[in-house]
PDB file of N, CA and C in Angstrom:
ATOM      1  N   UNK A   1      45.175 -72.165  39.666  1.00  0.00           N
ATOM      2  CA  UNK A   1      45.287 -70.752  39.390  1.00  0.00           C
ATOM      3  C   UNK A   1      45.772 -70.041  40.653  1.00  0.00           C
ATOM      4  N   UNK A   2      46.549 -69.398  40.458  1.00  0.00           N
ATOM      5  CA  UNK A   2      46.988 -68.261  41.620  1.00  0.00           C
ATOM      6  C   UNK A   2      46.117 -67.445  42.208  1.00  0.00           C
ATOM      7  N   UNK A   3      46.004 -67.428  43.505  1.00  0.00           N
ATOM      8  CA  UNK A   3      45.034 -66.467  44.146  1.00  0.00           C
ATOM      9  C   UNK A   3      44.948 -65.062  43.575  1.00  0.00           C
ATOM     10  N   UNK A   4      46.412 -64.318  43.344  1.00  0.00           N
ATOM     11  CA  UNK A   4      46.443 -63.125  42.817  1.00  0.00           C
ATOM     12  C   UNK A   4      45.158 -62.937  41.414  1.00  0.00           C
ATOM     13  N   UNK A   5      45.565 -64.331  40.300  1.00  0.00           N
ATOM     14  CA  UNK A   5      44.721 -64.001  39.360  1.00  0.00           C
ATOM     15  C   UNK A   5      43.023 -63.888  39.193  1.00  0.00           C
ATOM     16  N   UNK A   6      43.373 -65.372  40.328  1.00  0.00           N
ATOM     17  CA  UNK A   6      41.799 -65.418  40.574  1.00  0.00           C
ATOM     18  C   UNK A   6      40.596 -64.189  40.828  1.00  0.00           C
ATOM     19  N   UNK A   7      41.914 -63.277  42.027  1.00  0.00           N
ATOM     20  CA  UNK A   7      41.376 -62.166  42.666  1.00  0.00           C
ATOM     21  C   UNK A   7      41.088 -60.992  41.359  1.00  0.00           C
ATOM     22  N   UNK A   8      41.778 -61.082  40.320  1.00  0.00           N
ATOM     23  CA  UNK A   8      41.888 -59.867  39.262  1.00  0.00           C
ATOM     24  C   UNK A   8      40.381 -60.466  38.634  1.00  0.00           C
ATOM     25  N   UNK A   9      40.566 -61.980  37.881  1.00  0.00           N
ATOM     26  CA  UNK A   9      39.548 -62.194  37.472  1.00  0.00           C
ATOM     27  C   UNK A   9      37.977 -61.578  38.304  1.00  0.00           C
ATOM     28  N   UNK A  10      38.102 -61.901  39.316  1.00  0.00           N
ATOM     29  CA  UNK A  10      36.849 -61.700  39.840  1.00  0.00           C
ATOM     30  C   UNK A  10      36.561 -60.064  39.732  1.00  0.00           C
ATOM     31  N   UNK A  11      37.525 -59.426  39.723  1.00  0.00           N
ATOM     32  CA  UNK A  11      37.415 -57.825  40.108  1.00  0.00           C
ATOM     33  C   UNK A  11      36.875 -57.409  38.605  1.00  0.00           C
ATOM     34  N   UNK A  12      37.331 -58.435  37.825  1.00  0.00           N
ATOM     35  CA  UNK A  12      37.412 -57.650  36.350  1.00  0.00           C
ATOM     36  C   UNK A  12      35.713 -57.835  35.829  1.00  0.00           C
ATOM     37  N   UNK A  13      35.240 -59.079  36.600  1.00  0.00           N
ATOM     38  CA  UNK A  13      34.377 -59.344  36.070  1.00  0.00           C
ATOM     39  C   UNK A  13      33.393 -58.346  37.205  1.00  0.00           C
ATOM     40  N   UNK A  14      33.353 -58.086  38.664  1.00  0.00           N
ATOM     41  CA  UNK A  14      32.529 -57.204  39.045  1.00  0.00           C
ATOM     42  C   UNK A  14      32.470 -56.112  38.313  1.00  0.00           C
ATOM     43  N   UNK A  15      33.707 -55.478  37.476  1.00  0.00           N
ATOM     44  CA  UNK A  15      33.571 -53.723  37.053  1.00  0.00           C
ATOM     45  C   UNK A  15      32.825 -54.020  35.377  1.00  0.00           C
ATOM     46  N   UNK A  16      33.066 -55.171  35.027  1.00  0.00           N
ATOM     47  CA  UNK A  16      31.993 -55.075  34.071  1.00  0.00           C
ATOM     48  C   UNK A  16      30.641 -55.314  34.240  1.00  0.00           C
ATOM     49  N   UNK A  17      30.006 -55.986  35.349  1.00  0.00           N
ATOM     50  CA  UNK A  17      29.035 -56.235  35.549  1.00  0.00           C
ATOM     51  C   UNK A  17      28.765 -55.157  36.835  1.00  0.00           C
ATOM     52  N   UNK A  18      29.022 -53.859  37.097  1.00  0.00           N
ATOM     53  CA  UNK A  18      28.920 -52.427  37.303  1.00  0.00           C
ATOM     54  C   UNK A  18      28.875 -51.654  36.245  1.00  0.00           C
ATOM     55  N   UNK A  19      29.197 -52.148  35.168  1.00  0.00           N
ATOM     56  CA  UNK A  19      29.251 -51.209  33.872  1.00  0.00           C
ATOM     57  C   UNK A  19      28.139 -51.652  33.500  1.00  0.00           C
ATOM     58  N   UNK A  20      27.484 -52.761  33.497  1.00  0.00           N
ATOM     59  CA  UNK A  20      26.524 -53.100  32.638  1.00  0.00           C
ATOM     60  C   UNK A  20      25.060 -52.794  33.535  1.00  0.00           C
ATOM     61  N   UNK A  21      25.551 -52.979  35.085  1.00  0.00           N
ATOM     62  CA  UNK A  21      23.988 -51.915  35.641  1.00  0.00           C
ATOM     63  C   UNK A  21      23.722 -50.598  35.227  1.00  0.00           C
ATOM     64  N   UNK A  22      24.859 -49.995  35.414  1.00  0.00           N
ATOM     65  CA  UNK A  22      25.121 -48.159  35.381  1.00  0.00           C
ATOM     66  C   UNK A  22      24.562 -47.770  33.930  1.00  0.00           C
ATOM     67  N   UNK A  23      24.885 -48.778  32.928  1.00  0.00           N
ATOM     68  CA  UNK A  23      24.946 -48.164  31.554  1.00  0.00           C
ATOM     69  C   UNK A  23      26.360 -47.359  30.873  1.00  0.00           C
ATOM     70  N   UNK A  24      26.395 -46.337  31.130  1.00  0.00           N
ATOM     71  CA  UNK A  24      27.724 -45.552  30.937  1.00  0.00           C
ATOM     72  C   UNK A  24      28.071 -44.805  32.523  1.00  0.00           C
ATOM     73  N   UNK A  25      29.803 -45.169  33.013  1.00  0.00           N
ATOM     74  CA  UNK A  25      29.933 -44.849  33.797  1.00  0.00           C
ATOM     75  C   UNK A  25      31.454 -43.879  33.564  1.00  0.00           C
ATOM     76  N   UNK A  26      32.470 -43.463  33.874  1.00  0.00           N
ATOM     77  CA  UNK A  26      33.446 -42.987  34.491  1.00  0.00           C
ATOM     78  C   UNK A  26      34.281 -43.192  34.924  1.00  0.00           C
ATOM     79  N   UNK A  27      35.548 -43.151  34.378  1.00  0.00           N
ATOM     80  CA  UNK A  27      36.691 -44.041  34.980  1.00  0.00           C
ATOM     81  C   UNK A  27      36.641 -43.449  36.600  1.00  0.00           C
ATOM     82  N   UNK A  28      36.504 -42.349  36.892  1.00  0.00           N
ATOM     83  CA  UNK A  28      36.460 -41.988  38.382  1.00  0.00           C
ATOM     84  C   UNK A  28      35.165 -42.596  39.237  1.00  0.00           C
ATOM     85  N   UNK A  29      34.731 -42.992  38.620  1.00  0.00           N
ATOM     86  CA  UNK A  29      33.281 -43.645  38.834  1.00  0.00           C
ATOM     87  C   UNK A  29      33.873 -45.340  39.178  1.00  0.00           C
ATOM     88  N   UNK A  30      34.659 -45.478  38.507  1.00  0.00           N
ATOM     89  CA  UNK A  30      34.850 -46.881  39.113  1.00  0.00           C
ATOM     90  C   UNK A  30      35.927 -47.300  40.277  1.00  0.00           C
ATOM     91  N   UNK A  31      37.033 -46.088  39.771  1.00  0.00           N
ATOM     92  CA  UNK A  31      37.807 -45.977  41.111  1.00  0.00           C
ATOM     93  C   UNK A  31      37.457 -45.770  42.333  1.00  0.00           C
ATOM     94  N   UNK A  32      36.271 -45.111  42.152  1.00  0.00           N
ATOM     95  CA  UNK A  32      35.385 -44.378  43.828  1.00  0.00           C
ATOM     96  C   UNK A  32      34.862 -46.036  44.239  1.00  0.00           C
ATOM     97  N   UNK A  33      33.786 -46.537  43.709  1.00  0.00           N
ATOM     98  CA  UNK A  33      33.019 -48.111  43.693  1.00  0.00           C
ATOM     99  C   UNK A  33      34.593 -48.735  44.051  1.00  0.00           C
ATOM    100  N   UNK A  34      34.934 -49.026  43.727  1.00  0.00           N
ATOM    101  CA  UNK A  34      36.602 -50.286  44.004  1.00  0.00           C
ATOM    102  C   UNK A  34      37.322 -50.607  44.598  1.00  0.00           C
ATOM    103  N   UNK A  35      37.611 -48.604  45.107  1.00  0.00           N
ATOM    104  CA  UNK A  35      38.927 -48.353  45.509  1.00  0.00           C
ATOM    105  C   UNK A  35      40.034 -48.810  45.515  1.00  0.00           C
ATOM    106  N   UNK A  36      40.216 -48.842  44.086  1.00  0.00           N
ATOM    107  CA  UNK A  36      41.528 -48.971  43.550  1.00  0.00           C
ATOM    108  C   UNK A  36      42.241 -48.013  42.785  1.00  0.00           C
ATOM    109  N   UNK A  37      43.356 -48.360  42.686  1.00  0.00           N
ATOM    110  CA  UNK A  37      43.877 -46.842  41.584  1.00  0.00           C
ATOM    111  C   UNK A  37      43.431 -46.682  40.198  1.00  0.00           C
ATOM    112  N   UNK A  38      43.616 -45.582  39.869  1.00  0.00           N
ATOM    113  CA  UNK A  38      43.199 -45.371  38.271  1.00  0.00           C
ATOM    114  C   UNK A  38      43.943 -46.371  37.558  1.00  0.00           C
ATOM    115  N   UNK A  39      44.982 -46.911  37.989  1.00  0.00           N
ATOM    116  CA  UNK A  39      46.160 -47.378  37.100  1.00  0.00           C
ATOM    117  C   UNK A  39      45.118 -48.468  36.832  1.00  0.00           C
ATOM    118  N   UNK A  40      44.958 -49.334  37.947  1.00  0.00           N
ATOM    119  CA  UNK A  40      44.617 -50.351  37.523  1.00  0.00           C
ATOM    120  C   UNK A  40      42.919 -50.595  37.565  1.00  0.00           C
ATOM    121  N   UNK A  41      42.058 -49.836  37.591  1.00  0.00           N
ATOM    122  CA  UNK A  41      41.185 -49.666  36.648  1.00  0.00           C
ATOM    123  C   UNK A  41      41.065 -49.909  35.497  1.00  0.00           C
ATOM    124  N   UNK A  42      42.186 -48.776  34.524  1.00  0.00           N
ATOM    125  CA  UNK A  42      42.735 -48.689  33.637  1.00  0.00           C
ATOM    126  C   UNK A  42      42.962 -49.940  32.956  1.00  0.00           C
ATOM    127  N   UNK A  43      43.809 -50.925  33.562  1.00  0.00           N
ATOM    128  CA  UNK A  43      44.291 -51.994  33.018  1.00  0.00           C
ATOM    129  C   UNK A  43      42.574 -52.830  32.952  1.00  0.00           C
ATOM    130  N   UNK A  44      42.270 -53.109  33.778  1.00  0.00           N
ATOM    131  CA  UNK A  44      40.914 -53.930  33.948  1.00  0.00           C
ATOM    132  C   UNK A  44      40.450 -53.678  32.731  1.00  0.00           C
ATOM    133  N   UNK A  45      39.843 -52.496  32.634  1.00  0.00           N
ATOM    134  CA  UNK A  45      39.194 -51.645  31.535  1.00  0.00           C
ATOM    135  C   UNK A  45      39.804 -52.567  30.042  1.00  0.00           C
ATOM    136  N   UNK A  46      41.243 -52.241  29.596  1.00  0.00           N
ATOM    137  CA  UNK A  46      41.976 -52.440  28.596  1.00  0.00           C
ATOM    138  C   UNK A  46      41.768 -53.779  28.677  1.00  0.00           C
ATOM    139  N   UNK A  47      41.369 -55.086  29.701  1.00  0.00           N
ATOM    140  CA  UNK A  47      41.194 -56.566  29.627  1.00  0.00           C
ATOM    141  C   UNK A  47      39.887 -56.624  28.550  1.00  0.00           C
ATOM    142  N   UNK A  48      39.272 -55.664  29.734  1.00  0.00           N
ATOM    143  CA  UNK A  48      37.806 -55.740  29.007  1.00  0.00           C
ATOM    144  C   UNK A  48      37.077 -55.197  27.366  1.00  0.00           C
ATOM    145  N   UNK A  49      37.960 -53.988  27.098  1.00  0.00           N
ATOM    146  CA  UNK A  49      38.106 -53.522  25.964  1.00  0.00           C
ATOM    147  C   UNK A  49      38.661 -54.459  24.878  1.00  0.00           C
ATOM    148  N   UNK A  50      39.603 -54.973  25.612  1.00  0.00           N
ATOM    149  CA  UNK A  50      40.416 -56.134  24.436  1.00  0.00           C
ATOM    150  C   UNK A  50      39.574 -57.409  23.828  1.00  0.00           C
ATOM    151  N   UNK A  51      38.757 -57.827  25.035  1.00  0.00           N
ATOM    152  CA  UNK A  51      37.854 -59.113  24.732  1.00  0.00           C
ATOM    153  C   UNK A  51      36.209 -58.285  23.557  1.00  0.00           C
ATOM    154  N   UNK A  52      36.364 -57.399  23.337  1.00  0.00           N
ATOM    155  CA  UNK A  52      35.126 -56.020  23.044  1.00  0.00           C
ATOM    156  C   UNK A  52      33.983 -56.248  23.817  1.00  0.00           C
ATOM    157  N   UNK A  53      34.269 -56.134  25.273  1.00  0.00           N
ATOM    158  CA  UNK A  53      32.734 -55.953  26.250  1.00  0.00           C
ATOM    159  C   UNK A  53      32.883 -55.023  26.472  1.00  0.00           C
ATOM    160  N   UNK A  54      33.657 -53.954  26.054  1.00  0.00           N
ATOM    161  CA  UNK A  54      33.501 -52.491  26.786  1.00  0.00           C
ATOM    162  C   UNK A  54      34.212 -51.906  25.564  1.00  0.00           C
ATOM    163  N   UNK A  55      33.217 -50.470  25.790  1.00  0.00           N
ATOM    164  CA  UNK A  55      34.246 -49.298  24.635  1.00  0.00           C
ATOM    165  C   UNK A  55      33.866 -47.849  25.497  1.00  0.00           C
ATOM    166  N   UNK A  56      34.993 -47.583  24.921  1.00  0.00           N
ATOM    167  CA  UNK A  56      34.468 -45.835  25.331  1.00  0.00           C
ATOM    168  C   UNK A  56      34.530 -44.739  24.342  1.00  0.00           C
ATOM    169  N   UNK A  57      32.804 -44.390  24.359  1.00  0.00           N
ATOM    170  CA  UNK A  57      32.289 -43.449  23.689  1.00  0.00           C
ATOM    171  C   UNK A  57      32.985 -42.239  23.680  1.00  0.00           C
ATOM    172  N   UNK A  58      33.781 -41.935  24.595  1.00  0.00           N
ATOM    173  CA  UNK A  58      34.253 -40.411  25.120  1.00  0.00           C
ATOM    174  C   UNK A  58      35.169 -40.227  25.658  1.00  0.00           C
ATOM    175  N   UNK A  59      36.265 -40.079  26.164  1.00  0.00           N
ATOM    176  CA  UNK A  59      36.892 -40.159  26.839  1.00  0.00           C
ATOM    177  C   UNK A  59      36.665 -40.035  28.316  1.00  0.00           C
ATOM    178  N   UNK A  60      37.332 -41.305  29.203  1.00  0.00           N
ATOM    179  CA  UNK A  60      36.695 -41.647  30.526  1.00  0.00           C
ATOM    180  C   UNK A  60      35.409 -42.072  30.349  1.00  0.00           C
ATOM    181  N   UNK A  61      34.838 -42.054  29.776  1.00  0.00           N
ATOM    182  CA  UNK A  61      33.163 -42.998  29.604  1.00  0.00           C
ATOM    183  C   UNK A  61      33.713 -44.227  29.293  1.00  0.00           C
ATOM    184  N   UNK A  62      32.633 -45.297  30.125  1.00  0.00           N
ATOM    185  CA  UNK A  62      32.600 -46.418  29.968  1.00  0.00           C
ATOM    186  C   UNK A  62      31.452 -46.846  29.655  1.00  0.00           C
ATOM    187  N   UNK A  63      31.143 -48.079  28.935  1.00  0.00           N
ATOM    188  CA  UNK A  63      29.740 -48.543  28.607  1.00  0.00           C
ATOM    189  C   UNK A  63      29.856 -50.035  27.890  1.00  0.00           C
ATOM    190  N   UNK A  64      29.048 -51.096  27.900  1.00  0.00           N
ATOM    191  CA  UNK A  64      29.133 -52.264  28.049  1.00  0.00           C
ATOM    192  C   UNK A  64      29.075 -52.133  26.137  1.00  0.00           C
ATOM    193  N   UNK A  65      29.178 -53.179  25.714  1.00  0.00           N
ATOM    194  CA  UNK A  65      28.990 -53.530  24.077  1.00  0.00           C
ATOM    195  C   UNK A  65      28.276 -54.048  23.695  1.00  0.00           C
ATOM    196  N   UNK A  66      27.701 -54.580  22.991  1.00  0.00           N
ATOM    197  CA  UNK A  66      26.159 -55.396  22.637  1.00  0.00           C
ATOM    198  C   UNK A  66      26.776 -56.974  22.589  1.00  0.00           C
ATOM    199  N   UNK A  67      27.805 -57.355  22.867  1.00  0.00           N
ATOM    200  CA  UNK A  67      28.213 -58.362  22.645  1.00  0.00           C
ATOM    201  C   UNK A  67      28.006 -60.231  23.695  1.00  0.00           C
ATOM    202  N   UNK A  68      27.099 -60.803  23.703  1.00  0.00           N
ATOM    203  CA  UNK A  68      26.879 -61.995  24.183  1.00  0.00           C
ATOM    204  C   UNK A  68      27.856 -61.777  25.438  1.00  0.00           C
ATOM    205  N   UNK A  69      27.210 -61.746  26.520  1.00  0.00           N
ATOM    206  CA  UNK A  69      28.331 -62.509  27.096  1.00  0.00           C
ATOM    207  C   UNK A  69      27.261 -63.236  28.521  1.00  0.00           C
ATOM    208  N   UNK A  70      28.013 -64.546  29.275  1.00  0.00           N
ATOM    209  CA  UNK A  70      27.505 -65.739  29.671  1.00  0.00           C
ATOM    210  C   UNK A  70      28.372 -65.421  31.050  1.00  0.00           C
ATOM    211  N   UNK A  71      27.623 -64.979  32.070  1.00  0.00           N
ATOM    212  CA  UNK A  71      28.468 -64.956  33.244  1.00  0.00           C
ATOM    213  C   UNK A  71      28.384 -66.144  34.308  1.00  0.00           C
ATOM    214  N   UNK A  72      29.583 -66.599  34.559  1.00  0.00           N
ATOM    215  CA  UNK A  72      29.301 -67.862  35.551  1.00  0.00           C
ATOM    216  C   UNK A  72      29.756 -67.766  36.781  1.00  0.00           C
ATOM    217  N   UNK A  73      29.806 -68.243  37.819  1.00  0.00           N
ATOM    218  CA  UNK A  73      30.085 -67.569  39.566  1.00  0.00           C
ATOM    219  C   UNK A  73      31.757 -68.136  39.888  1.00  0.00           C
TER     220      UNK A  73
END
């Protein structure tokens, strides 16, 4: 695997497992924690939305899904 992906994977999986301490958080809420751009927040988000571990109640709210999930290091 490419370092680049590796590096996304890992990021993608810290902002969900920040979503899932926080409860419901803020897309500016995760950009501040990251420091990364909204853009790609954004995209993270849409990984995570796509697999359904994340939805948003509101617009810019984030919040985890009731859905199983098995985190490994």
């Amino acid at each position: 695997m490419k370092p680049s992906t590796n590096r996304m994977i890992n990021r993608i999986k810290s902002v969900y497992m920040f979503i899932s301490k926080k409860g419901t958080v803020t897309t500016q809420d995760l950009v501040e924690e990251f420091g990364i751009t909204p853009r790609t927040i954004q995209r993270d988000l849409n990984v995570l939305a796509y697999n359904d571990l994340v939805q948003s109640p509101s617009r810019g709210k984030w919040t985890t899904t009731q859905k199983k999930v098995k985190i490994s290091s």
